[in-house]
C-alpha atoms as a PDB file:
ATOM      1  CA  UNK A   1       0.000   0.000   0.000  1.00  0.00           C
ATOM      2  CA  UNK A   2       1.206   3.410  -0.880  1.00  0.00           C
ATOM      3  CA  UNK A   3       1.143   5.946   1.873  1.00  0.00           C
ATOM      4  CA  UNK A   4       1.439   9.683   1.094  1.00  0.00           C
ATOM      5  CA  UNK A   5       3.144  12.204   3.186  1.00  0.00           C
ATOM      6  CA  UNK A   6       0.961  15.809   3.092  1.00  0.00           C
ATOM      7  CA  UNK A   7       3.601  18.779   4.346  1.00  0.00           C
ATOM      8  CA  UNK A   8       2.710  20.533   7.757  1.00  0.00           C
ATOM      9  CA  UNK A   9       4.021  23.752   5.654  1.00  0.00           C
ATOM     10  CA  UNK A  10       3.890  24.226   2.032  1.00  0.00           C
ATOM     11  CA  UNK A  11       7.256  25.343   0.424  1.00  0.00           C
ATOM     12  CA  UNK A  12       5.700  26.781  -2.692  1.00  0.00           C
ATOM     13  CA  UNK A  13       4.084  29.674  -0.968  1.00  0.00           C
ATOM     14  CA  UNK A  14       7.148  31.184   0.846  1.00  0.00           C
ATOM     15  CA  UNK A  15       6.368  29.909   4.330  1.00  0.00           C
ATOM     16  CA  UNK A  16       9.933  29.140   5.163  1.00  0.00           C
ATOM     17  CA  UNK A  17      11.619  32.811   5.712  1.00  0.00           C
ATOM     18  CA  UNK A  18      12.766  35.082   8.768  1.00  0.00           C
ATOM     19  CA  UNK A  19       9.825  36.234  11.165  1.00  0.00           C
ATOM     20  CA  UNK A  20       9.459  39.873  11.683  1.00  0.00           C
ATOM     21  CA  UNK A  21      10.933  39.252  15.724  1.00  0.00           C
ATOM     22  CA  UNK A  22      14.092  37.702  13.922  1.00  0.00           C
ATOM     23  CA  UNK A  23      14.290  40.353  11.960  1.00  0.00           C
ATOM     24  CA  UNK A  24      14.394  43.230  14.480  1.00  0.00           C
ATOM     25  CA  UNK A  25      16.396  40.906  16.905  1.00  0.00           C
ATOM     26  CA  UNK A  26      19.636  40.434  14.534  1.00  0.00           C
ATOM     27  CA  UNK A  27      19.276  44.548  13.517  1.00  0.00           C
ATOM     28  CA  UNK A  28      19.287  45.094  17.625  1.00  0.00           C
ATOM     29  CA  UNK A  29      22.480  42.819  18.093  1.00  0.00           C
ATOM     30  CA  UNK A  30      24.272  44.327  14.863  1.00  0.00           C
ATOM     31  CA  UNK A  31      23.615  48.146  16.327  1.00  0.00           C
ATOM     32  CA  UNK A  32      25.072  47.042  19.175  1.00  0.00           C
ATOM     33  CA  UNK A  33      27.829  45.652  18.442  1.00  0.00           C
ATOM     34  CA  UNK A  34      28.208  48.829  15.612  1.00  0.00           C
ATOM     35  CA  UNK A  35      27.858  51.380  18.862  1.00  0.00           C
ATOM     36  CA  UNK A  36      30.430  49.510  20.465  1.00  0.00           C
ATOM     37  CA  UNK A  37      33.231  48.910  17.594  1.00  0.00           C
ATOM     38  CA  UNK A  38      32.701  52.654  15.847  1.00  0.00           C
ATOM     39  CA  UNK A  39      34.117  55.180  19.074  1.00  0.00           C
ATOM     40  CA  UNK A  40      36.895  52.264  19.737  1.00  0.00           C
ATOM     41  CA  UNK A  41      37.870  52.932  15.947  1.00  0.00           C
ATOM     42  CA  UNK A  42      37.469  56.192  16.074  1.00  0.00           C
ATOM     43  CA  UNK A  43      39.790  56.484  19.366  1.00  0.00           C
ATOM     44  CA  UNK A  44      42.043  54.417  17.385  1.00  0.00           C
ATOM     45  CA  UNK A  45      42.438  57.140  14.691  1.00  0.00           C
ATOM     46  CA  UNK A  46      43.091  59.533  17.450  1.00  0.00           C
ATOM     47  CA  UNK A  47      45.876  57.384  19.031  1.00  0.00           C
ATOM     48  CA  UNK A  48      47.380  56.993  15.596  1.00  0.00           C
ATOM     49  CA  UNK A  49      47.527  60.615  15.069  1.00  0.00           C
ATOM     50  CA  UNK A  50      49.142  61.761  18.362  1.00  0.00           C
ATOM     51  CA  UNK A  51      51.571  59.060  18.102  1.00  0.00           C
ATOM     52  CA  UNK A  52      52.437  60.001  14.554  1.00  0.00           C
ATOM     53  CA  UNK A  53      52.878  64.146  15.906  1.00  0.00           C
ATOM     54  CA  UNK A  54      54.833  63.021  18.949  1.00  0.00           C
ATOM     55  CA  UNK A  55      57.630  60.964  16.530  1.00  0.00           C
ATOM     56  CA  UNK A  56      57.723  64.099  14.029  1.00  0.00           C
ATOM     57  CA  UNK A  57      58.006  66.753  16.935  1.00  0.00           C
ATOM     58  CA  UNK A  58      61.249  63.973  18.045  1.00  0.00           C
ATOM     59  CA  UNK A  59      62.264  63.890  14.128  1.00  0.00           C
ATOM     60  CA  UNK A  60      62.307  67.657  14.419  1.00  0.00           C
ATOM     61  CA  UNK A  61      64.085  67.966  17.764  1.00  0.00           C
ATOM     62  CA  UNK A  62      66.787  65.426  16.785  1.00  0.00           C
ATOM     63  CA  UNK A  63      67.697  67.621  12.949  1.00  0.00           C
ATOM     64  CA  UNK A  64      67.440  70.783  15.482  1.00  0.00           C
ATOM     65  CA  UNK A  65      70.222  69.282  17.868  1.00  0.00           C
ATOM     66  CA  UNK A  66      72.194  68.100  15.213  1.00  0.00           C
ATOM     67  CA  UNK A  67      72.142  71.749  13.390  1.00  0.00           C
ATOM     68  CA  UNK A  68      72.895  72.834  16.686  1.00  0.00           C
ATOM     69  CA  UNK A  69      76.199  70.518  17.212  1.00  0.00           C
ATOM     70  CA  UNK A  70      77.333  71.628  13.678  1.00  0.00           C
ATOM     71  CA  UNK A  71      76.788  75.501  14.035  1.00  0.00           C
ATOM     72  CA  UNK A  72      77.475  76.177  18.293  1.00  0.00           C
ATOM     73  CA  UNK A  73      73.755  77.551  18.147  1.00  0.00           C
ATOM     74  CA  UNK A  74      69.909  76.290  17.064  1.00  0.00           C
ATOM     75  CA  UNK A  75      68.110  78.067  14.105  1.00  0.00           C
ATOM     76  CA  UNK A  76      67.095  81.908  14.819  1.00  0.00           C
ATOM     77  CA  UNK A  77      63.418  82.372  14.102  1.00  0.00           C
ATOM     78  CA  UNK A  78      63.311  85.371  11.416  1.00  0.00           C
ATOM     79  CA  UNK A  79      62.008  87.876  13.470  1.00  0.00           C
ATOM     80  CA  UNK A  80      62.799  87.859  17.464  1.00  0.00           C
ATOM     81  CA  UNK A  81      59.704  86.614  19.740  1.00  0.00           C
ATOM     82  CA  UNK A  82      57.509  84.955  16.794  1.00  0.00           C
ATOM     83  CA  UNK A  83      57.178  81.802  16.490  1.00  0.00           C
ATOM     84  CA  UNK A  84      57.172  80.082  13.327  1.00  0.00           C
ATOM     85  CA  UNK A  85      57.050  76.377  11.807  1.00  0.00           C
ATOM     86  CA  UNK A  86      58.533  77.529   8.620  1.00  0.00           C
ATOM     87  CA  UNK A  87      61.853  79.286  10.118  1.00  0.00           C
ATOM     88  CA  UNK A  88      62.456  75.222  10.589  1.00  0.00           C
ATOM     89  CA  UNK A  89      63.470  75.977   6.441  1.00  0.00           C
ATOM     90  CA  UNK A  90      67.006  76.170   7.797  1.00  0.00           C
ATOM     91  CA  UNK A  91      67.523  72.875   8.916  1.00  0.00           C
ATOM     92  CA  UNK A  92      66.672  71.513   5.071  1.00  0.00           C
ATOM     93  CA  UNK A  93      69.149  73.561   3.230  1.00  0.00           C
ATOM     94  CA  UNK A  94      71.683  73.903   2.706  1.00  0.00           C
ATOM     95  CA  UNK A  95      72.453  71.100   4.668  1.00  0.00           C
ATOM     96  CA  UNK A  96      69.737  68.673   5.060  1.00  0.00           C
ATOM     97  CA  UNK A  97      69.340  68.092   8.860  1.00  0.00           C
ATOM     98  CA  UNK A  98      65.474  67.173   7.555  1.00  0.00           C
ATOM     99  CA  UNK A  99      64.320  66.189   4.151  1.00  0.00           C
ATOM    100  CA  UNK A 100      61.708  68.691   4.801  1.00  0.00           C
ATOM    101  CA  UNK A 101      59.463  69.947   7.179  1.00  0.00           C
ATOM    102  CA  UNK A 102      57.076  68.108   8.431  1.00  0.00           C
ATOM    103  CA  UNK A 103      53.759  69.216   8.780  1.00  0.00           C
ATOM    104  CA  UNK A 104      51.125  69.297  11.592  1.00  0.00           C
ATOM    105  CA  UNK A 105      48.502  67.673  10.084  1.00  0.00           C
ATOM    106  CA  UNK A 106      45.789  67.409  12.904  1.00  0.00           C
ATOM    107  CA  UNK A 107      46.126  71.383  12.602  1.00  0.00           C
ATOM    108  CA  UNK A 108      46.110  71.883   8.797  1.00  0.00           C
ATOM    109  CA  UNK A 109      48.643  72.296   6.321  1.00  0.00           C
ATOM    110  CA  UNK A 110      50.960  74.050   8.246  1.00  0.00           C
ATOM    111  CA  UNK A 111      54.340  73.303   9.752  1.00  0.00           C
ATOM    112  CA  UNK A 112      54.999  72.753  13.885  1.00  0.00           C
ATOM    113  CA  UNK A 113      55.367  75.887  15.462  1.00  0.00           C
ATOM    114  CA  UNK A 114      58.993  76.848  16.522  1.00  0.00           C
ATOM    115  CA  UNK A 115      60.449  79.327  18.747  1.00  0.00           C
ATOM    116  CA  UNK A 116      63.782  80.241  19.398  1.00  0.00           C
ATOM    117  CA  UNK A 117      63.807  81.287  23.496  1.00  0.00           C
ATOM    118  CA  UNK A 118      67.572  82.362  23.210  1.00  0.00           C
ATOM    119  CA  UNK A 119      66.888  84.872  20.141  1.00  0.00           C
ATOM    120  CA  UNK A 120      67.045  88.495  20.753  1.00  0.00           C
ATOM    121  CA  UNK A 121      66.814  91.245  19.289  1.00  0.00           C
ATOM    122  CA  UNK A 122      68.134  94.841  20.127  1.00  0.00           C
ATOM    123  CA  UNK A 123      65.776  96.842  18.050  1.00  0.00           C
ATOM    124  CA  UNK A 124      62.656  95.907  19.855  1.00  0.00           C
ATOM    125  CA  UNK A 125      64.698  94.227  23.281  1.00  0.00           C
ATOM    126  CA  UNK A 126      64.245  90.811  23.968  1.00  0.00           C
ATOM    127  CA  UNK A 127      61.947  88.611  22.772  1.00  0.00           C
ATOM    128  CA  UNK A 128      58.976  86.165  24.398  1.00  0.00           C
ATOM    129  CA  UNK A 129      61.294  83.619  24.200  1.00  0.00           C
ATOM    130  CA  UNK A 130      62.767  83.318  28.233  1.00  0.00           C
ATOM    131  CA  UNK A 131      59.737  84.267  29.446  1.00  0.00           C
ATOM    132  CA  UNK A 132      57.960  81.148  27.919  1.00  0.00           C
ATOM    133  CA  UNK A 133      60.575  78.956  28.529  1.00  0.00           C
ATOM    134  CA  UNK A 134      60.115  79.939  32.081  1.00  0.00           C
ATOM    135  CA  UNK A 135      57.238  78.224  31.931  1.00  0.00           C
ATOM    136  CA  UNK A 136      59.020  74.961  31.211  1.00  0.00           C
ATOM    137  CA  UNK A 137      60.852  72.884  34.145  1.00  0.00           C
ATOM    138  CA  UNK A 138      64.650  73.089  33.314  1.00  0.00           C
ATOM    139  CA  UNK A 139      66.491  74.965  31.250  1.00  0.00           C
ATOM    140  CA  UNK A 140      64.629  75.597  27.646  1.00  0.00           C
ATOM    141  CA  UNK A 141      66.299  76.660  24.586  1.00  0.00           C
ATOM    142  CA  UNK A 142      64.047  76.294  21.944  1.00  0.00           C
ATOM    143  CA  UNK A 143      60.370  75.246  21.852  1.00  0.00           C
ATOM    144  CA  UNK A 144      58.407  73.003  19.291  1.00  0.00           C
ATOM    145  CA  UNK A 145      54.425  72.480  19.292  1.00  0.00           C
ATOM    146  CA  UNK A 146      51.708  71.571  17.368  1.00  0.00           C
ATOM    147  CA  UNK A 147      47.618  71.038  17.542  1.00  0.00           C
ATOM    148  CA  UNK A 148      46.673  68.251  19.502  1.00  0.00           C
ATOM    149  CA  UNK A 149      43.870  65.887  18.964  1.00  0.00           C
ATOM    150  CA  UNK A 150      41.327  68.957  19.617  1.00  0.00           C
ATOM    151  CA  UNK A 151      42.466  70.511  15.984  1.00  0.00           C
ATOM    152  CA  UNK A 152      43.217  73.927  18.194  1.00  0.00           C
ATOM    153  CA  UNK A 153      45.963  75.139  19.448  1.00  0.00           C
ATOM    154  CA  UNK A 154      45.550  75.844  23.595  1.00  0.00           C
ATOM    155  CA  UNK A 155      48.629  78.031  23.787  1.00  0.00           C
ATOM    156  CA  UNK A 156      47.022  80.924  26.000  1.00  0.00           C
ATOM    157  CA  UNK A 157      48.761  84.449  25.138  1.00  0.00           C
ATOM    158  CA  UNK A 158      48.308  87.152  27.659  1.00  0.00           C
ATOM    159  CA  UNK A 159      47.314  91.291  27.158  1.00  0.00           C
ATOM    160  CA  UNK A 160      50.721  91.740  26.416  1.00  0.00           C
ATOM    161  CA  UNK A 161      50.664  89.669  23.721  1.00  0.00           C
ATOM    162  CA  UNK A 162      53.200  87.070  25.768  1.00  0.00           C
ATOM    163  CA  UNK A 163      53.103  83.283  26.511  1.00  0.00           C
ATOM    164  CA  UNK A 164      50.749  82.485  29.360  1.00  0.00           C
ATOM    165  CA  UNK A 165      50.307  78.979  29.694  1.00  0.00           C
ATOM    166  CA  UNK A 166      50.823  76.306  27.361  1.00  0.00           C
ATOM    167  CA  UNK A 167      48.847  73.043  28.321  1.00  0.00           C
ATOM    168  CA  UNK A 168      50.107  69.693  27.328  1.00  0.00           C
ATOM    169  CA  UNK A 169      48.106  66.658  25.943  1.00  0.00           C
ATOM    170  CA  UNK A 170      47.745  64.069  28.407  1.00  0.00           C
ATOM    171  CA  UNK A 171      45.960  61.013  26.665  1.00  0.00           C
ATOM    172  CA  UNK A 172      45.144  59.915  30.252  1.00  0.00           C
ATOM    173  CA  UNK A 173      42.472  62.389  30.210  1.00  0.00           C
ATOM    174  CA  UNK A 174      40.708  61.120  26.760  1.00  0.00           C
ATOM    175  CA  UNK A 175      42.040  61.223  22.999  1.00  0.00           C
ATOM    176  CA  UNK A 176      39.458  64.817  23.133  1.00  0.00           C
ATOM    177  CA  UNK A 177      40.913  66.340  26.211  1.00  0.00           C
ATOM    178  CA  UNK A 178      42.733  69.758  26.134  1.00  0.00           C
ATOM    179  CA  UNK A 179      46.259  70.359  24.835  1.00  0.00           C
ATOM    180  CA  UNK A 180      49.194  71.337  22.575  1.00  0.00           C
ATOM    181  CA  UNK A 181      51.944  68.170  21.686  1.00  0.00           C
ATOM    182  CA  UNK A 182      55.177  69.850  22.420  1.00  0.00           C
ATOM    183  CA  UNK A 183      58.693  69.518  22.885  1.00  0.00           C
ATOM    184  CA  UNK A 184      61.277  71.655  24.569  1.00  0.00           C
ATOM    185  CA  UNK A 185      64.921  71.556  23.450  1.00  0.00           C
ATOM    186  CA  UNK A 186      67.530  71.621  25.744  1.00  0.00           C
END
């Protein structure tokens, strides 16, 4: 005798796809999971950047102390008391301390800013220089800085047009915290 087997479900009409619930449950897990791997990445960028300004500023400090070895003094900035990335020019030519100078690029297409805090200059006295390197611990000769992760630069200048404060980035505080990435040159 023959015996027929009738479906519970009939495969012709479609019956066998994802219920609405499913549906919504795998979107919930996937947002999740999205809300937790996109600031992680995002952080990541962050750390990436700072770590890639921090090695620069220490490119730019090392050609800076080896001009200084091979002349008895570190680059003069052009005019006494303002700092500028691009009186850095000096240590590419004519000879090449740096192939060229780097720029900050968390704060645009602009070099690191540099300040000599020896330079003087008797026409209009001395410049900012010792008095922001008297905001350093030790004995400062030159300064180098640059945005941090903020894009801005938190260098806070005074009525009299001088250094007040310059606040360092800390990543301890969070990859958006406050701060300048800076080095001093001894």
């Amino acid at each position: 005798m023959r015996s027929f087997r009738i479906p519970a479900r009939s495969t012709a009409t479609g019956d066998r796809a994802f219920t609405f619930v499913e549906l919504i449950l795998v979107a919930a897990i996937i947002s999740i999971l999205a809300a937790i791997a996109v600031p992680n990445f995002l952080e990541a960028q962050v750390r990436a950047d700072v770590a890639r300004s921090k090695a620069e500023l220490a490119l730019v400090k090392m050609g800076i102390e080896s001009y200084r070895l091979e002349n008895r003094h570190i680059p003069y900035n052009r005019q006494a008391g303002v700092a500028d990335g691009w009186d850095l020019v000096a240590l590419t030519t004519p000879i090449v301390y740096l192939s060229s100078v780097p720029y900050d690029f968390i704060g645009g297409e602009q070099p690191y800013v540099y300040l000599n805090a020896l330079q003087s200059d008797p026409a209009v006295g001395l410049s900012y220089g010792p008095e922001v390197a008297a905001k350093f611990p030790g004995q400062v000769f030159a300064l180098l800085w640059g945005f941090g992760p903020r894009g801005e630069l938190e260098i806070q200048i005074d009525e009299g047009g001088g250094v007040e404060r310059l606040v360092k980035y800390d990543p301890t505080n969070g990859t958006v915290s406050r701060g300048d990435m800076y080095e001093t040159l001894p």
